[in-house]
N, C-alpha and C. Protein backbone atom coordinates (compact mmCIF):
# COMPACT_ATOMS: atom_id res chain seq x y z
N UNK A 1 -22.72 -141.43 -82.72
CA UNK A 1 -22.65 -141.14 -81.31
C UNK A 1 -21.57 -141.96 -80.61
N UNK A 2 -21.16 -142.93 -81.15
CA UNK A 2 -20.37 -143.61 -80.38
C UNK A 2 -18.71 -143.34 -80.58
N UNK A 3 -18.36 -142.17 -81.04
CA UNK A 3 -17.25 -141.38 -80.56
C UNK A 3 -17.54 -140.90 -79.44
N UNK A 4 -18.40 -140.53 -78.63
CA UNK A 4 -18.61 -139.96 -77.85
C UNK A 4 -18.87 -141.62 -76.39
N UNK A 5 -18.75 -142.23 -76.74
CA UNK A 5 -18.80 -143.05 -75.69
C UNK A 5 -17.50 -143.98 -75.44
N UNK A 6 -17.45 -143.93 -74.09
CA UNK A 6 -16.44 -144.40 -73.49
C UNK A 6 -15.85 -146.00 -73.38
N UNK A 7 -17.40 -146.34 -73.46
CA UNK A 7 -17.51 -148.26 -73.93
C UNK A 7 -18.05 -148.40 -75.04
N UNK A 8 -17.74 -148.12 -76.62
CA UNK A 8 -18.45 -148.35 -77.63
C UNK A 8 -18.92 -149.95 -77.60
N UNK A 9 -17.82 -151.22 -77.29
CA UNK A 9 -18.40 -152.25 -77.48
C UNK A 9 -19.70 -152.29 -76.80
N UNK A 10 -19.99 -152.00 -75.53
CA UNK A 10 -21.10 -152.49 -74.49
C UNK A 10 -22.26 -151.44 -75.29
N UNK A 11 -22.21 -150.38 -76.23
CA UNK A 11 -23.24 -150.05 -76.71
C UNK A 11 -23.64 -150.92 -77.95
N UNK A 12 -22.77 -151.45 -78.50
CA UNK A 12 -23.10 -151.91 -79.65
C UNK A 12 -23.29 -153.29 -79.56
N UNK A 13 -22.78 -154.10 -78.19
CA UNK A 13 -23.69 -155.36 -77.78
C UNK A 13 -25.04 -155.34 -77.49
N UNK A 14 -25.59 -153.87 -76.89
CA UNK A 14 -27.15 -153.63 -76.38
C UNK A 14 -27.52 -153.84 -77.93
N UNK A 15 -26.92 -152.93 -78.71
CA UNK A 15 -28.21 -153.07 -80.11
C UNK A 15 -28.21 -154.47 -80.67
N UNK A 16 -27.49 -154.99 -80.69
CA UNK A 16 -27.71 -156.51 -81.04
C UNK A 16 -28.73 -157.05 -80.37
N UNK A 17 -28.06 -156.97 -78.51
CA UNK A 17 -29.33 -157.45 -77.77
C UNK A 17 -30.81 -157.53 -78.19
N UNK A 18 -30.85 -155.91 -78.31
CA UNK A 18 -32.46 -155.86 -78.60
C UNK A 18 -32.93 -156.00 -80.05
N UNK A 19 -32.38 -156.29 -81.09
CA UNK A 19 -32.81 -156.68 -81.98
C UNK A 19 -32.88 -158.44 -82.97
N UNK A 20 -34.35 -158.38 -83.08
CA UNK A 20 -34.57 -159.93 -83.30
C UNK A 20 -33.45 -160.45 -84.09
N UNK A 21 -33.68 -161.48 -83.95
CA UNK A 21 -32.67 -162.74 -84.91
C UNK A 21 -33.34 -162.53 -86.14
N UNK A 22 -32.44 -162.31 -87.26
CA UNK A 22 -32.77 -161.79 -88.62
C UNK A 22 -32.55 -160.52 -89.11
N UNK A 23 -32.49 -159.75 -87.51
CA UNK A 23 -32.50 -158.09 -88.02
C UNK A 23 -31.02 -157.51 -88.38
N UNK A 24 -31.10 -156.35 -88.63
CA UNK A 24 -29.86 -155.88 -88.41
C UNK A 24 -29.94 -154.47 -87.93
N UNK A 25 -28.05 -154.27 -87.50
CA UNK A 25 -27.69 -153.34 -86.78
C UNK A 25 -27.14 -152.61 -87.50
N UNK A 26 -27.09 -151.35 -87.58
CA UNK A 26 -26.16 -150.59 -88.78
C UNK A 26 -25.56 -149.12 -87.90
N UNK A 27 -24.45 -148.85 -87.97
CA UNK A 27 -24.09 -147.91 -87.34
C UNK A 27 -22.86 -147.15 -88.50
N UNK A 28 -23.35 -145.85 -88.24
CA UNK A 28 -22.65 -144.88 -89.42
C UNK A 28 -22.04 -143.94 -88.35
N UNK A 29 -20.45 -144.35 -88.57
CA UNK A 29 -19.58 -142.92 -88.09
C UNK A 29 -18.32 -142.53 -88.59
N UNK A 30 -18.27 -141.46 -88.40
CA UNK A 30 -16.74 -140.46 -89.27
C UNK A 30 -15.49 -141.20 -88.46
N UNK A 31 -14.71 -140.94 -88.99
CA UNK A 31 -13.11 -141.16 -88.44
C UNK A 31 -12.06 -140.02 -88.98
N UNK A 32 -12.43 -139.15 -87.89
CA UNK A 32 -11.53 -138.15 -88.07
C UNK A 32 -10.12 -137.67 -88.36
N UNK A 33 -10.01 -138.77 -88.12
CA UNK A 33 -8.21 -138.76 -88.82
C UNK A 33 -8.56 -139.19 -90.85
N UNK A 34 -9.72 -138.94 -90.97
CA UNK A 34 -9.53 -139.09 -92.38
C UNK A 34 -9.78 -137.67 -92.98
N UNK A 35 -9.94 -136.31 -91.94
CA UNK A 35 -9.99 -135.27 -92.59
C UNK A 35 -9.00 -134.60 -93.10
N UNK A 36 -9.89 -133.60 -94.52
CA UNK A 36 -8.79 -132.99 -95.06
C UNK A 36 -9.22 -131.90 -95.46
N UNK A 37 -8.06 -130.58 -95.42
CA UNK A 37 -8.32 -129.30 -95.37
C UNK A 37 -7.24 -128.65 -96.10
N UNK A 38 -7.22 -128.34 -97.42
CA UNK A 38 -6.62 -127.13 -98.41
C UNK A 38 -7.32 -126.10 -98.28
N UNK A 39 -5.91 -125.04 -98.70
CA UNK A 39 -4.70 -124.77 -98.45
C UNK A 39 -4.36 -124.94 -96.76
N UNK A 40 -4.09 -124.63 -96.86
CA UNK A 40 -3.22 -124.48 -95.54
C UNK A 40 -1.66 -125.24 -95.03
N UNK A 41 -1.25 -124.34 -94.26
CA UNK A 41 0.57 -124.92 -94.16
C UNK A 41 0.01 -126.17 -93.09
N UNK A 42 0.91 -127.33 -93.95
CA UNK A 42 0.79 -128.13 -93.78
C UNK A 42 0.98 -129.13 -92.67
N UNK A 43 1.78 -128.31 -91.35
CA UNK A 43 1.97 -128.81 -90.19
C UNK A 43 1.18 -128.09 -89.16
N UNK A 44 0.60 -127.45 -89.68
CA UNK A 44 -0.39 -126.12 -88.51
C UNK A 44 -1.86 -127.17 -88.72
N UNK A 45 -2.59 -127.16 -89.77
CA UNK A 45 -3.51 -128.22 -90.38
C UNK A 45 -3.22 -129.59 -90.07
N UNK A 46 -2.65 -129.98 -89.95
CA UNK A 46 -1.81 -131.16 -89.39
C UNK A 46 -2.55 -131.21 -87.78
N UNK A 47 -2.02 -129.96 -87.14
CA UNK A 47 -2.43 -130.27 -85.79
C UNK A 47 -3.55 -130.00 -85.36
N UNK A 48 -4.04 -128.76 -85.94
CA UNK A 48 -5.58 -128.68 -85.59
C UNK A 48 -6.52 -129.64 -85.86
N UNK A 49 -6.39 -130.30 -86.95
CA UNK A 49 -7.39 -131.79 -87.14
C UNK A 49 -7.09 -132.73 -86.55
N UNK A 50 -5.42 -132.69 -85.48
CA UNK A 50 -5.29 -133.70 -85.04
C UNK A 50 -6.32 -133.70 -83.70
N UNK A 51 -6.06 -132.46 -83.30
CA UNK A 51 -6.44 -131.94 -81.67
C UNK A 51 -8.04 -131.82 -82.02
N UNK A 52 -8.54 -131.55 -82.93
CA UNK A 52 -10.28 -131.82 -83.42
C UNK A 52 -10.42 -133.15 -83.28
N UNK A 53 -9.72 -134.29 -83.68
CA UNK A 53 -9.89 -135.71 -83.15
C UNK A 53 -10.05 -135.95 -82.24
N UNK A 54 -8.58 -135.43 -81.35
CA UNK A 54 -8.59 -136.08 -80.82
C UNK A 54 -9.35 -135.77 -79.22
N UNK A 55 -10.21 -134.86 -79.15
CA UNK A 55 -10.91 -133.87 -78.16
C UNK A 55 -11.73 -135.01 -77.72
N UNK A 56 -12.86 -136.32 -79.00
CA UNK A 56 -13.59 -137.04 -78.98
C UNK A 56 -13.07 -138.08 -78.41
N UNK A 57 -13.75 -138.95 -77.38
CA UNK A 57 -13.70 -139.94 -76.64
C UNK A 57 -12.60 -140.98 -77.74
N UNK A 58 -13.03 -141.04 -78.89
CA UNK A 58 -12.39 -141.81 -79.93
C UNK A 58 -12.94 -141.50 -81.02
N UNK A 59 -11.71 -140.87 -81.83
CA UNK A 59 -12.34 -139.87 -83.10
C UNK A 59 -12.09 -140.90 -83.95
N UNK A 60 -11.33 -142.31 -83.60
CA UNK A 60 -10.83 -142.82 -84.96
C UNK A 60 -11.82 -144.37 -85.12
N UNK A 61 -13.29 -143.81 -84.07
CA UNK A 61 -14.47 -144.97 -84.24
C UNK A 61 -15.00 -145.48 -85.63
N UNK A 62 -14.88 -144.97 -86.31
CA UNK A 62 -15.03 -145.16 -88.17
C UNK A 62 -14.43 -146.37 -88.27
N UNK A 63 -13.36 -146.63 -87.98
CA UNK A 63 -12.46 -147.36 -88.27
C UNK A 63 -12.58 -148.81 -87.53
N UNK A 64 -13.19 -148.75 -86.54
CA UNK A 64 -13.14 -150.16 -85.79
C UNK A 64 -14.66 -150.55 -85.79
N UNK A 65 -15.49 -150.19 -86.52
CA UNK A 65 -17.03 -150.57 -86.42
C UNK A 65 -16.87 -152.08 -86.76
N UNK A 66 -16.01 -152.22 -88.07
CA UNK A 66 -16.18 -153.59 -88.47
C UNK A 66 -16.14 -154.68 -87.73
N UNK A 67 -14.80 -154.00 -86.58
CA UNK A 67 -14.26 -155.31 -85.59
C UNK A 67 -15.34 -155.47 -84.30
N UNK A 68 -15.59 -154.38 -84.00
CA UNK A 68 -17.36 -154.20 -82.79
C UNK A 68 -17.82 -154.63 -83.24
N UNK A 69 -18.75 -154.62 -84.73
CA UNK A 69 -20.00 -155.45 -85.07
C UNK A 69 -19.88 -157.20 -84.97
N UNK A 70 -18.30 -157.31 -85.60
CA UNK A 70 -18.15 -158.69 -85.77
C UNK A 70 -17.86 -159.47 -84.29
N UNK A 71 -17.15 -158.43 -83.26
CA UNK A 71 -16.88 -158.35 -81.90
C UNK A 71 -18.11 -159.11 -81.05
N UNK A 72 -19.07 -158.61 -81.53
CA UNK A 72 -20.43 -158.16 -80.75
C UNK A 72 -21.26 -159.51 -81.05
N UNK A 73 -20.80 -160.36 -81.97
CA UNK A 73 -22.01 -161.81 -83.00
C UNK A 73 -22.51 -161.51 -84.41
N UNK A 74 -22.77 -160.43 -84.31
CA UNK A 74 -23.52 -160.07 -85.67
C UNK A 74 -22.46 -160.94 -87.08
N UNK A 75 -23.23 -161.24 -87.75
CA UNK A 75 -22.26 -161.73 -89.15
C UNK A 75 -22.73 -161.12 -90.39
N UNK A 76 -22.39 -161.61 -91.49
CA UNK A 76 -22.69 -160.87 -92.44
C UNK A 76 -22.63 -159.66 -92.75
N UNK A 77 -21.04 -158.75 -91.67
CA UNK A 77 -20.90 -157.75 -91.70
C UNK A 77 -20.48 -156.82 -92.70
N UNK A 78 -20.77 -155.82 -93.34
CA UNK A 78 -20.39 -155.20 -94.06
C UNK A 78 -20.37 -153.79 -93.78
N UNK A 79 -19.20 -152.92 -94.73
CA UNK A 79 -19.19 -151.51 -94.78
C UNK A 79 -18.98 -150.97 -96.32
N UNK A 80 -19.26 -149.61 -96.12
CA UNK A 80 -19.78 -148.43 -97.20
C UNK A 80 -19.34 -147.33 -96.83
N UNK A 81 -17.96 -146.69 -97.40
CA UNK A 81 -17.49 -145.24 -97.08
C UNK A 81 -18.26 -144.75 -97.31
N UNK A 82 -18.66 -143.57 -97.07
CA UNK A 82 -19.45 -141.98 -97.25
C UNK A 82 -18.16 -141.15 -97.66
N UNK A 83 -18.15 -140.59 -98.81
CA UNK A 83 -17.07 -139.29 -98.52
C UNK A 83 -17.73 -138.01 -98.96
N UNK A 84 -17.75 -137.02 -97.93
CA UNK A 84 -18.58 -135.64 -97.91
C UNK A 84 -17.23 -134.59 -98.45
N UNK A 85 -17.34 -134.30 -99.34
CA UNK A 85 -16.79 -133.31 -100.05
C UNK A 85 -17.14 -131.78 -100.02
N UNK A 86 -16.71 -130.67 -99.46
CA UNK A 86 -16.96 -129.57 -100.12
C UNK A 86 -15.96 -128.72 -100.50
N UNK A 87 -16.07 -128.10 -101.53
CA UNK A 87 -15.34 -127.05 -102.14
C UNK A 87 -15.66 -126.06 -102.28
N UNK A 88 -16.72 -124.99 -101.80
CA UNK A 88 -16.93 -124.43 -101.41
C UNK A 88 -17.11 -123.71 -100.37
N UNK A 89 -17.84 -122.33 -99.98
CA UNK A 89 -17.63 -121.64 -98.66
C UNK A 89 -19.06 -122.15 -98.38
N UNK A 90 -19.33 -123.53 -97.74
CA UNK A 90 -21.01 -123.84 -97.42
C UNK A 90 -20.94 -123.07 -95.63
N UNK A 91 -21.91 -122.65 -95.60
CA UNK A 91 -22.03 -122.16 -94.19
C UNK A 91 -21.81 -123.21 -93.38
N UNK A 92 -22.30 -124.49 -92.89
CA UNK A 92 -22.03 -125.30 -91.78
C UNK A 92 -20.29 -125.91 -92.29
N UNK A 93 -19.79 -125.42 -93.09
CA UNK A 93 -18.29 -126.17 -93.63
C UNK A 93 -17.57 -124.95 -92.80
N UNK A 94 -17.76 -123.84 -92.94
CA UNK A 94 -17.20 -122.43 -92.46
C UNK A 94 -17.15 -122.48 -90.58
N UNK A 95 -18.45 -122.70 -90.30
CA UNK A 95 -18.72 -122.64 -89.09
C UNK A 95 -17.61 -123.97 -87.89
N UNK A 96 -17.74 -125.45 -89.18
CA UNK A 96 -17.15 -126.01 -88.07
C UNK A 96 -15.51 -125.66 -88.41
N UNK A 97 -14.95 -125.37 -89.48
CA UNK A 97 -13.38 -125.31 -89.54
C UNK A 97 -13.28 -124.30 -88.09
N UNK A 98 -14.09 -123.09 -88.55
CA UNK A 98 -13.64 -121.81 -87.63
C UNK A 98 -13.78 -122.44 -86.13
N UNK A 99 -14.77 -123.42 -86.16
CA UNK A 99 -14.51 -123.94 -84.28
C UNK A 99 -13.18 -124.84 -84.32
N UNK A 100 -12.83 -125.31 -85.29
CA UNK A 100 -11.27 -125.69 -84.90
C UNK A 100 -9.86 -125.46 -84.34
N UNK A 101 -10.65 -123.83 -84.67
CA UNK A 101 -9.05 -123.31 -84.25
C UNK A 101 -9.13 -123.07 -82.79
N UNK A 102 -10.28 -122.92 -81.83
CA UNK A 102 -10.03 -122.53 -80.78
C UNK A 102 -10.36 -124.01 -79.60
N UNK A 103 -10.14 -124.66 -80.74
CA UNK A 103 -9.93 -126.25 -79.62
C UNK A 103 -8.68 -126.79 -79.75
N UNK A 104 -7.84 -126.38 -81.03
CA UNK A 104 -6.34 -126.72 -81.33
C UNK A 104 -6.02 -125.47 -80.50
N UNK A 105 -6.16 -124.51 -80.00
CA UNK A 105 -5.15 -123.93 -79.43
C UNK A 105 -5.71 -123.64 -77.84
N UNK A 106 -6.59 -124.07 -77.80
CA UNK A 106 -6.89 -124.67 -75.61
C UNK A 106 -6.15 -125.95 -76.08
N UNK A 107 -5.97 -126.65 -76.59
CA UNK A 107 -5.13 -127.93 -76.25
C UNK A 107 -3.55 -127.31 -76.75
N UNK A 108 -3.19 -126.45 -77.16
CA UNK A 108 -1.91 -125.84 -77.09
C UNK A 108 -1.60 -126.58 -78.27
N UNK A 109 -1.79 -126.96 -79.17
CA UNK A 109 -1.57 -127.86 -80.56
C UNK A 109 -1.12 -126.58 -81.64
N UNK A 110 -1.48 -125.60 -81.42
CA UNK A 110 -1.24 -124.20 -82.14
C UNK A 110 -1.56 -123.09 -81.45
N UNK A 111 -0.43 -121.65 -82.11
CA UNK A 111 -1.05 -120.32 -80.97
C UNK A 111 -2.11 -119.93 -81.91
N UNK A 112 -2.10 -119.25 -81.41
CA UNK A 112 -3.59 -118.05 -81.80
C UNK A 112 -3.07 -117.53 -82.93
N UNK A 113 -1.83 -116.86 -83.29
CA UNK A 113 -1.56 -116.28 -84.32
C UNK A 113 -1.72 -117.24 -85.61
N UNK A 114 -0.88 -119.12 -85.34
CA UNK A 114 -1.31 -120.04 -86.53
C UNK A 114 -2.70 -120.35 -86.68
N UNK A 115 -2.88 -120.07 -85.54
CA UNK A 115 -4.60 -120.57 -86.43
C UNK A 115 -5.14 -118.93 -86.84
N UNK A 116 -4.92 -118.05 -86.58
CA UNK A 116 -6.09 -116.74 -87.41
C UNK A 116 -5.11 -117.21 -88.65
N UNK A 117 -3.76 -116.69 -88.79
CA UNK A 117 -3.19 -117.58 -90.69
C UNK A 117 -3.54 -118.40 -91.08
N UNK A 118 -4.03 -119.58 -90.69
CA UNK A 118 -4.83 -120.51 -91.47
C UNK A 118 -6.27 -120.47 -91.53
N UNK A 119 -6.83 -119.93 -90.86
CA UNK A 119 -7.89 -119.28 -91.35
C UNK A 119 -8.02 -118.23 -92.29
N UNK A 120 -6.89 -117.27 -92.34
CA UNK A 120 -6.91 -116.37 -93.32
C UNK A 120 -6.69 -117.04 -94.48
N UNK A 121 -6.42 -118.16 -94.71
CA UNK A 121 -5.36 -118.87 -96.25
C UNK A 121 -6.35 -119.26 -96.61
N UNK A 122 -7.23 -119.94 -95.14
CA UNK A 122 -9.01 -120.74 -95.72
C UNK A 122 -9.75 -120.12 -96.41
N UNK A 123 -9.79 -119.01 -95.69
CA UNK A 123 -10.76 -117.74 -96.21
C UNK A 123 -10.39 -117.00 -97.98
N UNK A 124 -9.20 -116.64 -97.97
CA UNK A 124 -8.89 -116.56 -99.21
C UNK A 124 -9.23 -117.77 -100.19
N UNK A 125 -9.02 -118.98 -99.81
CA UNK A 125 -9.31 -120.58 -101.10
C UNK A 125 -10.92 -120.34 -100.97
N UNK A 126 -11.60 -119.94 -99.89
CA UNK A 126 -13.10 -120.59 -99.82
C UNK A 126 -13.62 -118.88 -101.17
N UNK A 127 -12.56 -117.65 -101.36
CA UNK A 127 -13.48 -116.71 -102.12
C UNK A 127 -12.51 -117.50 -103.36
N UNK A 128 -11.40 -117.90 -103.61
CA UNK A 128 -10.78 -117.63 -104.99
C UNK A 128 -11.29 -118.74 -105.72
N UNK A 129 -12.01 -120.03 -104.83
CA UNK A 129 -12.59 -121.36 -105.32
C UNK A 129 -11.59 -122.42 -105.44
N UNK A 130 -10.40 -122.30 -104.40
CA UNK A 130 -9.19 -122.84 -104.25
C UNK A 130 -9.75 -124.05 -102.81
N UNK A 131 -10.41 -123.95 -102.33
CA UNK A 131 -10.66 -124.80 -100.99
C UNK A 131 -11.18 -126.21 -101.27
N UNK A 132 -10.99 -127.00 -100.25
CA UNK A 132 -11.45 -128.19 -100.30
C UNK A 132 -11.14 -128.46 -99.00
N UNK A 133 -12.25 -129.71 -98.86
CA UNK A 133 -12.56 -130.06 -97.70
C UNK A 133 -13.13 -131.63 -97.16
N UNK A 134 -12.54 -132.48 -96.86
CA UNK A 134 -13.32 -133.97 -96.93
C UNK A 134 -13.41 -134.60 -95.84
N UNK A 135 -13.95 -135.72 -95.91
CA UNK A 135 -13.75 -136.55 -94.31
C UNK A 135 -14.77 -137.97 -94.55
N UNK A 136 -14.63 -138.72 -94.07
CA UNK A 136 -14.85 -140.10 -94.60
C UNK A 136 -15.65 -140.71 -93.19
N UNK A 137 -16.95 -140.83 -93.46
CA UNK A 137 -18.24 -141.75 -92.52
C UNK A 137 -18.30 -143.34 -92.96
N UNK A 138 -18.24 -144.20 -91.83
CA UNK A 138 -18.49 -145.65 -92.57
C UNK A 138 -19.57 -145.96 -91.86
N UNK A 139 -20.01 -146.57 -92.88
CA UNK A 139 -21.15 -147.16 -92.62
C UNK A 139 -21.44 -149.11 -92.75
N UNK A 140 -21.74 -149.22 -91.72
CA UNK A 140 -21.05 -150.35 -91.39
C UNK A 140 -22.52 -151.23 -90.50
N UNK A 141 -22.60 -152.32 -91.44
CA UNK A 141 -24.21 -153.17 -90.63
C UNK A 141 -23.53 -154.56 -90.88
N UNK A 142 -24.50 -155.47 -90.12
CA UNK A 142 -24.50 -156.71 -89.86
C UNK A 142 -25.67 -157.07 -89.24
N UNK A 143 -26.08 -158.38 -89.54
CA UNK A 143 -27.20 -159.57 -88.85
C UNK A 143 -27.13 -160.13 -88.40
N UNK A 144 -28.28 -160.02 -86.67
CA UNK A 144 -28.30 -161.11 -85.52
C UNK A 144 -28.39 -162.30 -86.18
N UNK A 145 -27.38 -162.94 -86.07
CA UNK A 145 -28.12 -164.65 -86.05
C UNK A 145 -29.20 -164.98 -85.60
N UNK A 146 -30.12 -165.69 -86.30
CA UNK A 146 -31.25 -166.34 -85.79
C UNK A 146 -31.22 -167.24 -85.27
């Protein structure tokens, strides 16, 4: 959730707040600039995952958990990539590419015509078993000092 917020530190000082000395805080999020999408021409894909980032308050929150947690007091911080893979046509994999294209092109990042072609190129890899698809969640905890 905390792509979606505007002060990630001041949320992630509350969870410290409220949790005892000894406990810990653990917060798991994507960083969207680590997605990836075959086939597709490579500067059209380029922009639609950029403009899918970058729509989120801060798509590239994955990435700075370490420095918030450690930011925030917590010590003993640590992280754990997640990497979600599919290569296949999974229905929720289908559903969110296809909402990509019509947020890369309200942000003018691509017309209408590059994104139905890269959807068509998708669509062809997701039947011939040519597709792939990834993106990288960290997961990232630390402990209140007691």
């Amino acid at each position: 959730m905390l792509l979606h917020v505007a002060e990630p530190e001041r949320a992630v000082a509350e969870m410290r707040r409220v949790v005892q000395g000894g406990g810990t805080v653990m917060c798991v999020e994507v960083d969207w600039e680590t997605a990836i999408v075959h086939p597709g021409e490579k500067q059209v894909t380029r922009r639609i995952l950029h403009a899918s980032c970058d729509r989120h308050i801060d798509g590239w929150i994955g990435r700075r958990l370490v420095s918030l947690l450690r930011a925030s007091g917590l010590v003993d911080v640590a992280v754990e990539p997640l990497v979600s893979v599919e290569t296949g046509a999974h229905p929720s994999t289908v559903d969110f590419l296809r909402s990509r294209m019509p947020i890369a092109i309200d942000a003018r990042a691509i017309t209408a015509a590059e994104g139905e072609a890269w959807w068509a190129e998708l669509g062809d890899a997701m039947q011939s078993g040519a597709f792939f698809f990834s993106f990288t969640q960290f997961a990232v905890w630390g402990r209140v000092p007691r």
